[in-house]
N, C-alpha and C. Protein backbone atom coordinates (compact mmCIF):
# COMPACT_ATOMS: atom_id res chain seq x y z
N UNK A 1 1.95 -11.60 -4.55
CA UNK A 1 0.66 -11.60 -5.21
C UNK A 1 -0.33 -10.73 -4.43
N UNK A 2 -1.40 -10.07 -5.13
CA UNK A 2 -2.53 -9.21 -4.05
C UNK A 2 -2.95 -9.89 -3.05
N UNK A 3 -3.73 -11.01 -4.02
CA UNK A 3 -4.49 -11.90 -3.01
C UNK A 3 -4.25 -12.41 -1.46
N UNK A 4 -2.20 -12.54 -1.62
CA UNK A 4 -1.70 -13.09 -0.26
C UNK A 4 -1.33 -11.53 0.62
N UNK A 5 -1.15 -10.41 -0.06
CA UNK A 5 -1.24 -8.99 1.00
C UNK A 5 -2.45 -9.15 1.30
N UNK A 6 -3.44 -9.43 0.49
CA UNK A 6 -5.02 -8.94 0.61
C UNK A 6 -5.16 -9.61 2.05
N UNK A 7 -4.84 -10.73 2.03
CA UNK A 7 -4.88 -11.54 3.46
C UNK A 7 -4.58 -11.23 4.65
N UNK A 8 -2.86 -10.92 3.64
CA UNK A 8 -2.01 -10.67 5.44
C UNK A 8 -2.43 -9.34 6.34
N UNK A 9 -2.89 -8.68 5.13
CA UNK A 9 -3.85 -7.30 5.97
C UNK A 9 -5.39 -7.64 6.52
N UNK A 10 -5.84 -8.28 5.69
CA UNK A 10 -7.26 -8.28 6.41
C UNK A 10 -7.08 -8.92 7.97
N UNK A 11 -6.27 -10.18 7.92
CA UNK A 11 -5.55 -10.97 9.32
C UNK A 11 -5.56 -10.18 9.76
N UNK A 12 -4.87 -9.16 9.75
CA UNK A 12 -3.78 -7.79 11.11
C UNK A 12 -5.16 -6.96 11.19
N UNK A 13 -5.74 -6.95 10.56
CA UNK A 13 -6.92 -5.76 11.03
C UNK A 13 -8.13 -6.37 12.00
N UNK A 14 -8.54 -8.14 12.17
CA UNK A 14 -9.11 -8.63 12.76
C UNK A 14 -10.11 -9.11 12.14
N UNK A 15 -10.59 -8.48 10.47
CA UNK A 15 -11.44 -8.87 10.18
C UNK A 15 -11.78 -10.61 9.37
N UNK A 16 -12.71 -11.22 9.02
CA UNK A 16 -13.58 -12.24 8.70
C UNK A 16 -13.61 -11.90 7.17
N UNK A 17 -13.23 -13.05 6.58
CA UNK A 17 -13.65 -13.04 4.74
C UNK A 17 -14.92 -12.98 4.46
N UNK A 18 -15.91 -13.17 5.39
CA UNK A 18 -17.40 -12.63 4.74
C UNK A 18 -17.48 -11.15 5.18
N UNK A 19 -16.59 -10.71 6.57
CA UNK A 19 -17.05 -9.14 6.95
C UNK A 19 -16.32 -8.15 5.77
N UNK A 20 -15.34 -8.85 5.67
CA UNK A 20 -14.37 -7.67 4.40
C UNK A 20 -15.31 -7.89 3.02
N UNK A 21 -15.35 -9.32 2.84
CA UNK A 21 -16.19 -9.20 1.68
C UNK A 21 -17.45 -8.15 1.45
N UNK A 22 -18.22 -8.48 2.82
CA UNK A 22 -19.67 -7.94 3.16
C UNK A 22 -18.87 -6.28 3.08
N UNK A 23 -18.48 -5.61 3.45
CA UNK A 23 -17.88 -4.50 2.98
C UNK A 23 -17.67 -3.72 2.20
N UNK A 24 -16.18 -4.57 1.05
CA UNK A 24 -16.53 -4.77 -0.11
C UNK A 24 -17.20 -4.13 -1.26
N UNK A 25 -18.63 -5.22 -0.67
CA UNK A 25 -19.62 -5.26 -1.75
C UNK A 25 -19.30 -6.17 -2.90
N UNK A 26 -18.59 -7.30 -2.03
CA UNK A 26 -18.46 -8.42 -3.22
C UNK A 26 -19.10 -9.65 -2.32
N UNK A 27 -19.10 -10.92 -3.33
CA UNK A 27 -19.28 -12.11 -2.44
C UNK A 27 -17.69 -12.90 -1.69
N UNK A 28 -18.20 -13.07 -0.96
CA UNK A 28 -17.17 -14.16 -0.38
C UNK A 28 -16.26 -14.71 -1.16
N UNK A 29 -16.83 -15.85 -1.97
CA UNK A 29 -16.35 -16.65 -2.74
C UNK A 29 -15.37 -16.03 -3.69
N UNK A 30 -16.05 -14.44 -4.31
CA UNK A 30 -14.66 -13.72 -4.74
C UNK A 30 -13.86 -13.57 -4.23
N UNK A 31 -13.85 -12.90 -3.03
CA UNK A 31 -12.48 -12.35 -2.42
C UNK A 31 -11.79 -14.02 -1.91
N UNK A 32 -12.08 -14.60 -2.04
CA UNK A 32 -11.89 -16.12 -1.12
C UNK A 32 -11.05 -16.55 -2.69
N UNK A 33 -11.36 -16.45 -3.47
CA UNK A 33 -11.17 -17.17 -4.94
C UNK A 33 -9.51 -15.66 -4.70
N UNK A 34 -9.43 -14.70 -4.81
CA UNK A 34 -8.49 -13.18 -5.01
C UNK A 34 -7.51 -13.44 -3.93
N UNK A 35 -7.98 -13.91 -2.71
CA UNK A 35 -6.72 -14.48 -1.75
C UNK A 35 -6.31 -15.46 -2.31
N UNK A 36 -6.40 -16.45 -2.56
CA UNK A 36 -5.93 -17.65 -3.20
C UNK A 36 -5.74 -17.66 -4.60
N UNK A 37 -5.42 -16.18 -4.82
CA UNK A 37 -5.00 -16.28 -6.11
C UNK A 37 -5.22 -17.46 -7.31
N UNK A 38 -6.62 -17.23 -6.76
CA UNK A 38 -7.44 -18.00 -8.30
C UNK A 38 -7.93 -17.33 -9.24
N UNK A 39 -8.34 -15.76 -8.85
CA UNK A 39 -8.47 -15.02 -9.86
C UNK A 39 -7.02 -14.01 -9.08
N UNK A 40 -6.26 -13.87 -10.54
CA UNK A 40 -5.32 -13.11 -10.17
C UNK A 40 -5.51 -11.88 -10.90
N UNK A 41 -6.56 -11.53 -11.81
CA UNK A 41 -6.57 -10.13 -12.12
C UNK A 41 -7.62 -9.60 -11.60
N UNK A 42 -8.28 -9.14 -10.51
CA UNK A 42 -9.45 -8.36 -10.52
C UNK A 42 -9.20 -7.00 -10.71
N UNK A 43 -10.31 -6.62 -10.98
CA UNK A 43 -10.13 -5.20 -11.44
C UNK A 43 -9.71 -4.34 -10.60
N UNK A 44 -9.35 -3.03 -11.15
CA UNK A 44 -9.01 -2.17 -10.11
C UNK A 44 -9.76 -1.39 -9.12
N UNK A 45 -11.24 -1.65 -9.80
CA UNK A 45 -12.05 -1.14 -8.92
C UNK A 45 -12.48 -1.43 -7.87
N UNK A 46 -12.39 -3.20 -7.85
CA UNK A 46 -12.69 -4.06 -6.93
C UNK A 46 -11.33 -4.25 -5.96
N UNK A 47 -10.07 -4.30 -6.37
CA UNK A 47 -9.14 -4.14 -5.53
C UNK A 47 -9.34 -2.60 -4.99
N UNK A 48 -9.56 -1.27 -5.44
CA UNK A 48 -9.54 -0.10 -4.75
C UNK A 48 -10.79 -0.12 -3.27
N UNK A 49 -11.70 -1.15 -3.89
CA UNK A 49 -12.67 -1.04 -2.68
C UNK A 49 -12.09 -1.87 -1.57
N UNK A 50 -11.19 -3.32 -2.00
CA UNK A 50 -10.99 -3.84 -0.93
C UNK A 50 -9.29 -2.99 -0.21
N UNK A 51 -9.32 -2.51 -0.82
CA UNK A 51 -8.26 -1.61 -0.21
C UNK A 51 -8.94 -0.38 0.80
N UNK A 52 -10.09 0.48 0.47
CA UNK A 52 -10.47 1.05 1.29
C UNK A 52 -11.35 0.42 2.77
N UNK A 53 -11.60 -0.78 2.58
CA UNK A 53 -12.44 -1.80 3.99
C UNK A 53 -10.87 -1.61 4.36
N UNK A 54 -9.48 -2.15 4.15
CA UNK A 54 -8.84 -2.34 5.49
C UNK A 54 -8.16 -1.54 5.40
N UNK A 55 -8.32 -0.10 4.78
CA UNK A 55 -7.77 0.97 5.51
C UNK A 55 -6.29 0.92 4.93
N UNK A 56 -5.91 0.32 3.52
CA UNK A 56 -4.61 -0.21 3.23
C UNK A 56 -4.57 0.87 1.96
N UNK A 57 -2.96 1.11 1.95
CA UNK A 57 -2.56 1.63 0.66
C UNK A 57 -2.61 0.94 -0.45
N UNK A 58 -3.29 1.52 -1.41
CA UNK A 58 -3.44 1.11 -2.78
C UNK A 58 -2.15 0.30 -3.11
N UNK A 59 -0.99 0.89 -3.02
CA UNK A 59 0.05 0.39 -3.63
C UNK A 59 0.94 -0.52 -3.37
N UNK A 60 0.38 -0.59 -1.74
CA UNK A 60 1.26 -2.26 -1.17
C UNK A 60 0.22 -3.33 -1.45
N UNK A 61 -1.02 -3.38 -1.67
CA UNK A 61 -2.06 -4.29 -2.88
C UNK A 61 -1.00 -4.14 -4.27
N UNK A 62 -0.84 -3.49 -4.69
CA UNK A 62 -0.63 -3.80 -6.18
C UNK A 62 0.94 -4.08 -6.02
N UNK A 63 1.98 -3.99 -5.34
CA UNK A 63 3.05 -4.36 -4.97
C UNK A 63 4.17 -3.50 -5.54
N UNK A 64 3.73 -1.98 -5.24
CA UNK A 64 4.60 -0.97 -5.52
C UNK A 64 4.94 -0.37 -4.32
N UNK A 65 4.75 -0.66 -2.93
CA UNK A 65 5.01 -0.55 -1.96
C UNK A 65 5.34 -1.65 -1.30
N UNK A 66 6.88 -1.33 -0.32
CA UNK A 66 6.73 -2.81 0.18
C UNK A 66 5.51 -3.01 1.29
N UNK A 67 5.50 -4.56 1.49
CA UNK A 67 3.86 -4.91 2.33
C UNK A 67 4.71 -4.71 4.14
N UNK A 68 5.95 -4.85 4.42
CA UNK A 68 6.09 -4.65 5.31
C UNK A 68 6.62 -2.99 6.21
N UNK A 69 5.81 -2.08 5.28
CA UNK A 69 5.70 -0.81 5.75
C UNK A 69 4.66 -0.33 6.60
N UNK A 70 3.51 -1.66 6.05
CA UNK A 70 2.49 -1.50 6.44
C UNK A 70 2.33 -1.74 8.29
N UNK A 71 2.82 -2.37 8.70
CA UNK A 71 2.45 -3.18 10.06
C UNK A 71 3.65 -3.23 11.06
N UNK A 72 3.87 -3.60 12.10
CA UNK A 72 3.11 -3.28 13.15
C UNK A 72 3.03 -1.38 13.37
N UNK A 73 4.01 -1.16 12.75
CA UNK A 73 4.34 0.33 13.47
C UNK A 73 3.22 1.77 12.61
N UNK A 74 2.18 0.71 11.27
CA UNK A 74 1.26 1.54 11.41
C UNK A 74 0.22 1.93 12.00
N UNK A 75 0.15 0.58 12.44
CA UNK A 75 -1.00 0.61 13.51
C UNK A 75 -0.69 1.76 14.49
N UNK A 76 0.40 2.19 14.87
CA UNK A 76 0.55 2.71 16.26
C UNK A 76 0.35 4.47 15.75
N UNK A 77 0.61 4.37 14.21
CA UNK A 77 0.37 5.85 13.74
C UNK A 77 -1.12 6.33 13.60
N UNK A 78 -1.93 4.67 12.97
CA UNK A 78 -3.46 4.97 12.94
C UNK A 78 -3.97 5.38 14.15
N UNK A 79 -3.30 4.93 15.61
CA UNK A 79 -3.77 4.85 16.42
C UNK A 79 -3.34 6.91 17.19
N UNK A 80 -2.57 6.94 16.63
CA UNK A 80 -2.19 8.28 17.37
C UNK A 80 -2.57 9.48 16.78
N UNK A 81 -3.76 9.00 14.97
CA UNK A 81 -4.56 9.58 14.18
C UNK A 81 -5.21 9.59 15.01
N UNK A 82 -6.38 8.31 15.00
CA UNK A 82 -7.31 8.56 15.73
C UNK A 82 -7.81 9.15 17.22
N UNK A 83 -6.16 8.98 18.12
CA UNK A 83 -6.64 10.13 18.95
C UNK A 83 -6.28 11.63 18.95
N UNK A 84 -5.60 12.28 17.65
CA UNK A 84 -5.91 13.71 17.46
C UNK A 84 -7.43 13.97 16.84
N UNK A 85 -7.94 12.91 16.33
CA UNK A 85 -9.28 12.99 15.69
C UNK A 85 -10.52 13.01 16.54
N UNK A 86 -9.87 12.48 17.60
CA UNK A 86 -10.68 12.31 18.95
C UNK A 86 -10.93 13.88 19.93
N UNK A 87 -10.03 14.44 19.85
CA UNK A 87 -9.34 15.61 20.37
C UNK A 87 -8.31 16.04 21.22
N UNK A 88 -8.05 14.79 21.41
CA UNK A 88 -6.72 14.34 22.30
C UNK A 88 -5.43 15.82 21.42
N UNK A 89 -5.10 16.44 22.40
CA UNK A 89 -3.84 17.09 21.82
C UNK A 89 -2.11 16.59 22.72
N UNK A 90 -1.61 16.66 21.77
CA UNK A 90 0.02 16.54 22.14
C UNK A 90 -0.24 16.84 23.75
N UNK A 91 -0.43 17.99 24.48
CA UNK A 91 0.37 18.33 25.58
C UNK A 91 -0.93 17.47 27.12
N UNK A 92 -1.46 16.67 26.37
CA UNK A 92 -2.46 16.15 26.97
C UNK A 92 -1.59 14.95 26.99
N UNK A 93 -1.02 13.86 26.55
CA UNK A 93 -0.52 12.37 26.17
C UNK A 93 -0.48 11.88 27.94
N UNK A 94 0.98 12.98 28.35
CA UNK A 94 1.25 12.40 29.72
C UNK A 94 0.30 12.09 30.50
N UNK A 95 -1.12 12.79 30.76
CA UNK A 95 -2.01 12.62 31.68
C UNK A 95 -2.90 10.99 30.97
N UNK A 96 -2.65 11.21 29.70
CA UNK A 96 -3.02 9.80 29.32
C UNK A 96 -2.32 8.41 29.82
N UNK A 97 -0.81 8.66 29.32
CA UNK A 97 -0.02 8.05 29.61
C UNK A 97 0.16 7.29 30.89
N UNK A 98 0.32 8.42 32.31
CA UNK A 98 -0.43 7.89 33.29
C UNK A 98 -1.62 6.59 33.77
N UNK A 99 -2.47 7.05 33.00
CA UNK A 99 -3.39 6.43 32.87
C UNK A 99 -3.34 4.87 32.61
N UNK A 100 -2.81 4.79 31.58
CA UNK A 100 -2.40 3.46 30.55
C UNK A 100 -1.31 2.87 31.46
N UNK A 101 -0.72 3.40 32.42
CA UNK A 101 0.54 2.05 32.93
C UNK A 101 -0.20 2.37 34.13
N UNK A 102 -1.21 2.98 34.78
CA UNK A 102 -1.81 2.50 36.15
C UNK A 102 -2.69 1.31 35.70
N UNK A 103 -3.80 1.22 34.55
CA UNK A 103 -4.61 0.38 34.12
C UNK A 103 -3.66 -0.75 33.51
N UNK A 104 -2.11 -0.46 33.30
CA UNK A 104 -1.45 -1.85 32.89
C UNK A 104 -0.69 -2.40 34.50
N UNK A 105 -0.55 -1.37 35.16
CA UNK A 105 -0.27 -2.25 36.47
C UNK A 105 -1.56 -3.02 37.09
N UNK A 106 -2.56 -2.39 36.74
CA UNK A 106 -3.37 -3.04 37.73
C UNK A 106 -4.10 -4.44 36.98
N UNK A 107 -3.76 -4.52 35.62
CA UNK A 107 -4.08 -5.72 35.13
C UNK A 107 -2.71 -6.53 35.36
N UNK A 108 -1.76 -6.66 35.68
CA UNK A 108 -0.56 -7.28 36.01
C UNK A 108 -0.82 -7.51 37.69
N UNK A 109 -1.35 -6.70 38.57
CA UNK A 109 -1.46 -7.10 40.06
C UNK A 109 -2.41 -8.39 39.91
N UNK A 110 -3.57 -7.79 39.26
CA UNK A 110 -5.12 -8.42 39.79
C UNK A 110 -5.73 -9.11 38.49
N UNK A 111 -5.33 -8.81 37.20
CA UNK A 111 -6.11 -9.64 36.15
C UNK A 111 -5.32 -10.78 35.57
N UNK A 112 -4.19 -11.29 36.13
CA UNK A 112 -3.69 -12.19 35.83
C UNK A 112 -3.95 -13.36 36.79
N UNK A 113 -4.60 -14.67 37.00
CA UNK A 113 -4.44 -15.71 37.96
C UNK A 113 -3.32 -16.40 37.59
N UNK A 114 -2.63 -16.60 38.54
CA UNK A 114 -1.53 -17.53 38.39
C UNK A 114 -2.03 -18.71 39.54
């Protein structure tokens, strides 16, 4: 059903049924009523908007895509969008890379209390 993708994506993205709603541009109580498939037809306009707040393909909402294409391993593509968008280029990563397992060792030495 939409309503239960509508969910399982808004969940994975972090957001709040009033922030997606507030988004949107609907009330709460709609999208709250569209997850719980109490209204099971909303329009397409109103599903295209809540499809653009979480950044989701139109078509795993309407269930012409499967919903598990979507997650975990898109995240890691949005994420490697947003840093060519950033300006991050390919032959730059390693010096990143670096970076990311000194700041993951040093939260494994010192940010863990045991």
């Amino acid at each position: 059903m939409i309503g239960e993708k509508i969910q399982i994506i808004r969940k994975q993205k972090g957001l709040s049924l009033s922030e997606c709603a507030q988004r949107a541009n609907i009330s709460k109580s709609y999208l709250s009523n569209i997850e719980r498939n109490l209204n099971q037809n909303p329009s397409i306009q109103i599903i295209e908007r809540i499809a653009a707040v979480l950044n989701a393909d139109l078509r795993i909402l309407l269930g012409t895509k499967p919903i598990d294409e979507l997650l975990p391993e898109n995240e890691w593509l949005d994420f490697v969008e947003e840093l060519k968008e950033s300006g991050v280029d390919k032959g730059e990563l390693q010096k990143y890379k670096t970076v990311i397992e000194f700041a993951k060792w040093q939260n494994d030495k010192f940010g863990k209390k045991t």
